[in-house]
Protein backbone atom coordinates (compact mmCIF):
# COMPACT_ATOMS: atom_id res chain seq x y z
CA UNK A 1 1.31 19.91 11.18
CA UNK A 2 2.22 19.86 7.54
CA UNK A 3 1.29 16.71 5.68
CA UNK A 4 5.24 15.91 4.43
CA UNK A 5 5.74 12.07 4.34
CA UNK A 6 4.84 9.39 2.07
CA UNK A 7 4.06 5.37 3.91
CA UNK A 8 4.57 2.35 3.05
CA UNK A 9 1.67 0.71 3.92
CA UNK A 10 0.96 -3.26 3.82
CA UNK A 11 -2.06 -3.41 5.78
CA UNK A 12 -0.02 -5.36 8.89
CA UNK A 13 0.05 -4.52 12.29
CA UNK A 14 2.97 -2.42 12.10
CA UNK A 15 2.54 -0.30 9.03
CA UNK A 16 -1.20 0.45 10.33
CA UNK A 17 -0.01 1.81 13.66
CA UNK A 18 2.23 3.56 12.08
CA UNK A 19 -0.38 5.18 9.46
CA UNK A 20 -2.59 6.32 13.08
CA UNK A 21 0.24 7.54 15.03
CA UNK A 22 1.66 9.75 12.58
CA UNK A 23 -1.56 10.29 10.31
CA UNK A 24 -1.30 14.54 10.72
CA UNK A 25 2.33 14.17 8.57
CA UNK A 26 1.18 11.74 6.18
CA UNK A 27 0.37 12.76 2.73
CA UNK A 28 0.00 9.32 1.05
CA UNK A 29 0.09 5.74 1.83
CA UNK A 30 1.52 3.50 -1.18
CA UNK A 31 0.49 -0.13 -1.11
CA UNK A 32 3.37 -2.47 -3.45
CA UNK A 33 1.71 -5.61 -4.98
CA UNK A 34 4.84 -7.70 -5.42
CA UNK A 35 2.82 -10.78 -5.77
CA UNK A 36 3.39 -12.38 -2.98
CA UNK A 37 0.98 -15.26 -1.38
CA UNK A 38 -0.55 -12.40 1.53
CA UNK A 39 -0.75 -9.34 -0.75
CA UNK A 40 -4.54 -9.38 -1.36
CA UNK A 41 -5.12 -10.06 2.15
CA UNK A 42 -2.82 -7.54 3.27
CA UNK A 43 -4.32 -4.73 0.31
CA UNK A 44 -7.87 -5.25 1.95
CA UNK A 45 -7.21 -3.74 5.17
CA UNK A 46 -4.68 -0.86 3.55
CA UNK A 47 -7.41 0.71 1.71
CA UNK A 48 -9.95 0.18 4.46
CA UNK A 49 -7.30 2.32 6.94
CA UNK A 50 -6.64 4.86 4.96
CA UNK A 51 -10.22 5.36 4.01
CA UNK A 52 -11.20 5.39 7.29
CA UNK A 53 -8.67 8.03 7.87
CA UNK A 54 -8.98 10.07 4.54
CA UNK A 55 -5.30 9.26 3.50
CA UNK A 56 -4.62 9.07 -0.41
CA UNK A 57 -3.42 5.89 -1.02
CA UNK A 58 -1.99 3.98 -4.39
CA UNK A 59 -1.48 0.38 -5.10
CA UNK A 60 1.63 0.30 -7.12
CA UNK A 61 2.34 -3.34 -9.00
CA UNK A 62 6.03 -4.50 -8.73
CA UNK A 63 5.15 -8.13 -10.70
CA UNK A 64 8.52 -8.19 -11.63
CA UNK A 65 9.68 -9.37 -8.27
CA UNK A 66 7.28 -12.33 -8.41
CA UNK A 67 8.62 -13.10 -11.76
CA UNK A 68 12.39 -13.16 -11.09
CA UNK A 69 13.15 -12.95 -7.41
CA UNK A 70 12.92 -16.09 -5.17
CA UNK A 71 11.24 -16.54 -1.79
CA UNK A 72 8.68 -18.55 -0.17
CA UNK A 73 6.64 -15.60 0.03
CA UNK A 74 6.37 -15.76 -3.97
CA UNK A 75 5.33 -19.28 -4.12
CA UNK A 76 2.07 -20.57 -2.29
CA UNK A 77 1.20 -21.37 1.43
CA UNK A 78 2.65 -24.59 1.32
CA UNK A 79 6.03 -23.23 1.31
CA UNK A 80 5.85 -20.61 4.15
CA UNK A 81 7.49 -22.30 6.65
CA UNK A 82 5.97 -22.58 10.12
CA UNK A 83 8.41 -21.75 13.62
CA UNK A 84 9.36 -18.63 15.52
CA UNK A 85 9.57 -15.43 13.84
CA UNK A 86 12.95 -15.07 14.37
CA UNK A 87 13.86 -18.97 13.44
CA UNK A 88 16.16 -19.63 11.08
CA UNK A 89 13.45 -21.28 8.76
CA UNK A 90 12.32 -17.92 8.53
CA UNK A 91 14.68 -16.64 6.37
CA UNK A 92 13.05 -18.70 3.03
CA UNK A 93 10.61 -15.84 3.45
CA UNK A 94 13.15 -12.98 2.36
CA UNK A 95 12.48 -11.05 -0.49
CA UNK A 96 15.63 -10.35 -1.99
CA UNK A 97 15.90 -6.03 -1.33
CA UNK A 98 12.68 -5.88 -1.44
CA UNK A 99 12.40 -2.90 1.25
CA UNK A 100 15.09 -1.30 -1.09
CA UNK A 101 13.25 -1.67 -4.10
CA UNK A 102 10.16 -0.10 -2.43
CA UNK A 103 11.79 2.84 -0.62
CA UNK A 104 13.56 3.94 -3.96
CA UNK A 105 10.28 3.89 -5.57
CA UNK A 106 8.77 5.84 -2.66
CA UNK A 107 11.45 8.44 -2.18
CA UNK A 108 10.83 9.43 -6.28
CA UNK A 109 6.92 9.66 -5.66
CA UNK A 110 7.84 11.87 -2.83
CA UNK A 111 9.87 14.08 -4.78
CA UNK A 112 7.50 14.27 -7.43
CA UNK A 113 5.41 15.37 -5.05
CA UNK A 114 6.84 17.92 -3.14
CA UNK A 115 7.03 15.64 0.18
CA UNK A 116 10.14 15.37 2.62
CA UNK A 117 10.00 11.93 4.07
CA UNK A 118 9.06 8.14 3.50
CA UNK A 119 7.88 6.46 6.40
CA UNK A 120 8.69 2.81 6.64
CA UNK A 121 7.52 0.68 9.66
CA UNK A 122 10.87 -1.87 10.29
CA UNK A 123 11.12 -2.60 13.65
CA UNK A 124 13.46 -4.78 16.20
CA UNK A 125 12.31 -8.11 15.67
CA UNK A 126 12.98 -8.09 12.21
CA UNK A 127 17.01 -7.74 12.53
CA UNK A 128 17.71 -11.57 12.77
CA UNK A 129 16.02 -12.08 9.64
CA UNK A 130 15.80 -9.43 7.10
CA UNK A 131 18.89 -7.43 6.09
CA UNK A 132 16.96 -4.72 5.08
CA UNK A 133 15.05 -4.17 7.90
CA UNK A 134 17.85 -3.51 10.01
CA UNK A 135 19.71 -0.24 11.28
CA UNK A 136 22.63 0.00 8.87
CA UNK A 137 20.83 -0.40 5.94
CA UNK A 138 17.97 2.14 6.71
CA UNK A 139 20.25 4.72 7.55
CA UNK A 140 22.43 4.07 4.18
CA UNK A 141 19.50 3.81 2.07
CA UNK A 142 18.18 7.44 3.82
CA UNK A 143 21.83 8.82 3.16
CA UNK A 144 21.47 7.53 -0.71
CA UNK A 145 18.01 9.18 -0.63
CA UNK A 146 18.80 12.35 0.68
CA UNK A 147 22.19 12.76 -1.69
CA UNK A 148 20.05 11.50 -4.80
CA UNK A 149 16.92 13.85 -4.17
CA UNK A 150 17.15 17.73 -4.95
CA UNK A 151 14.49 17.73 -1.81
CA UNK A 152 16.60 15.82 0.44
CA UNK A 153 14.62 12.89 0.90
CA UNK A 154 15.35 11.10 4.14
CA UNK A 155 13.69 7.79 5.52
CA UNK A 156 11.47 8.12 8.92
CA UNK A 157 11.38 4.84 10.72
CA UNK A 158 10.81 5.25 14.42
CA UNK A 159 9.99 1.68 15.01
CA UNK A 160 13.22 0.28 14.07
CA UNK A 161 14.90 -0.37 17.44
CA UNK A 162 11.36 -1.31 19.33
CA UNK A 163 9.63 -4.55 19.21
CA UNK A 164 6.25 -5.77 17.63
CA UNK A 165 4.63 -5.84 21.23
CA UNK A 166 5.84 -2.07 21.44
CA UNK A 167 4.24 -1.02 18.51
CA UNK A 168 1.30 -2.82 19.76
CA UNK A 169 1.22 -0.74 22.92
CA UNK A 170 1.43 2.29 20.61
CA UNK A 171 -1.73 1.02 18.79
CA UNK A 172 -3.36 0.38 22.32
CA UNK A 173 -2.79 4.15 23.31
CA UNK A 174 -3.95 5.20 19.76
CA UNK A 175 -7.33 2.67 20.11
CA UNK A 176 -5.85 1.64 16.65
CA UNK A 177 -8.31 -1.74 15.73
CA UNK A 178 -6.43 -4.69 14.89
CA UNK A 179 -8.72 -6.96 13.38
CA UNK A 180 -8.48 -4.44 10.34
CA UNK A 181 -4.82 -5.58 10.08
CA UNK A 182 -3.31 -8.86 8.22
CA UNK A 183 -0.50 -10.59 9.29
CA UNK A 184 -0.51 -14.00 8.04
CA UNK A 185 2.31 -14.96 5.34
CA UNK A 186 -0.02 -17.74 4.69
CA UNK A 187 -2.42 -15.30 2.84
CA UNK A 188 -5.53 -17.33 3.72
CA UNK A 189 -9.02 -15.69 4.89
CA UNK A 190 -7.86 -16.83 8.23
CA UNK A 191 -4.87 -15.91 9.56
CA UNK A 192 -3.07 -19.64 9.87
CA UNK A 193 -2.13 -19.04 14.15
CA UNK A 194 1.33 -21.15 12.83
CA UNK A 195 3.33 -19.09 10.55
CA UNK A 196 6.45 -16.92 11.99
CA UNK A 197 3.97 -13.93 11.97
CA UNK A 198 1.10 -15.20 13.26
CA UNK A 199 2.71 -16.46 16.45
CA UNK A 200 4.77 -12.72 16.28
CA UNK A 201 0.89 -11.02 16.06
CA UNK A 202 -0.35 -13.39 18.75
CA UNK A 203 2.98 -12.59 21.06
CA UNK A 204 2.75 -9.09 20.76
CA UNK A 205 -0.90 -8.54 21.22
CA UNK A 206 -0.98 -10.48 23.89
CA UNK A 207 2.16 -9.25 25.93
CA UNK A 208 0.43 -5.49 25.16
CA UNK A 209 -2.60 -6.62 26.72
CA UNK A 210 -4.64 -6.45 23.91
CA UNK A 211 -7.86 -9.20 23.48
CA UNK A 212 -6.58 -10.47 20.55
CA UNK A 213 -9.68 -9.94 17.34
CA UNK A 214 -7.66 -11.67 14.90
CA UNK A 215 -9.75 -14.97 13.48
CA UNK A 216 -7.49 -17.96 13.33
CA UNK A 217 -8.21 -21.41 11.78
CA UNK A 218 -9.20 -23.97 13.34
């Protein structure tokens, strides 16, 4: 299979299963350091993955975001909110476009490299909350991509209408190991077990059937 596609990769559960199941397409993984209170966390595992699969991947620093866009997830852990993922809390934890922002700059390192595709690992429980993670906008941002690129760029996100605890089965099947993942919008060297991801990780991993590796504070 030829290696056509460019990832985003975070270093979550999500982006990480997606890096395993499609690993034969995937040409490069691009990590974005927007500055936000998980990055480093979340950077650790990406570049343990992809070494562990022999994937290129780049960290690419967007500190513009953290200087001028607002969201919890640009302040510290005392303002990520705690809930459901999919409470309405939650949504102080939006990065304004920020999946736009990132799959423009992906879609012009795939043409300037010859590749077809961005992968981007959006899937169905993040609809309530983030507008860009949703249906309407992936397919209008691919359309933009395609009609802007000379290569026809489109967007490949085959998570989008499944759930967390899907991709989590996908992972099982693949023997993908989550406690090389990060979840926590916390950011701490322990995931937090509170935050709207944490209980999303613990949910999902536990409704695959997965014993759950992740270390949690106390």
């Amino acid at each position: 299979m030829a290696k056509d596609a460019v990832i985003i990769l975070s270093g979550g559960m999500d982006s990480c299963t997606m890096l395993h199941e499609y690993k034969d397409s995937i040409a490069m993984a691009i990590t974005f350091d927007y500055g936000s209170v998980q990055n480093k966390q979340e950077q650790h595992y990406a570049i343990a993955q992809c070494k562990a699969l022999g994937i290129k991947h780049i960290i690419i620093p967007l500190d513009f975001m953290h200087r001028y866009f607002k969201s919890a997830l640009l302040e510290d852990a005392a303002a990520i909110p705690e809930g459901n993922y999919d409470e309405q809390n939650m949504k102080a934890t939006v990065v304004p476009f920020r999946n736009g922002i990132m799959l423009a700059i992906a879609c012009g390192i795939a043409e300037s490299n010859g590749l077809h595709r961005v992968m981007i690992a959006n899937h169905g429980g993040d609809h309530t909350i983030y507008p860009d993670c949703r249906p309407g906008f992936i397919d209008a941002m691919s359309r933009a991509m395609t009609e802007g690129t000379y290569e026809g760029i489109e967007i490949f996100a085959p998570y989008t209408s499944i759930s967390k605890t899907d991709i989590a089965r996908h992972g099982k099947a693949l023997g993908v190991d989550y406690s090389l993942t990060y979840s926590c919008y916390k950011g701490g060297a322990k995931h937090c077990g509170k935050c709207g991801t944490c209980r999303e990780r613990i949910e999902a991993l536990r409704d695959a059937g997965i014993a759950d590796p992740t270390i949690y504070e106390d």
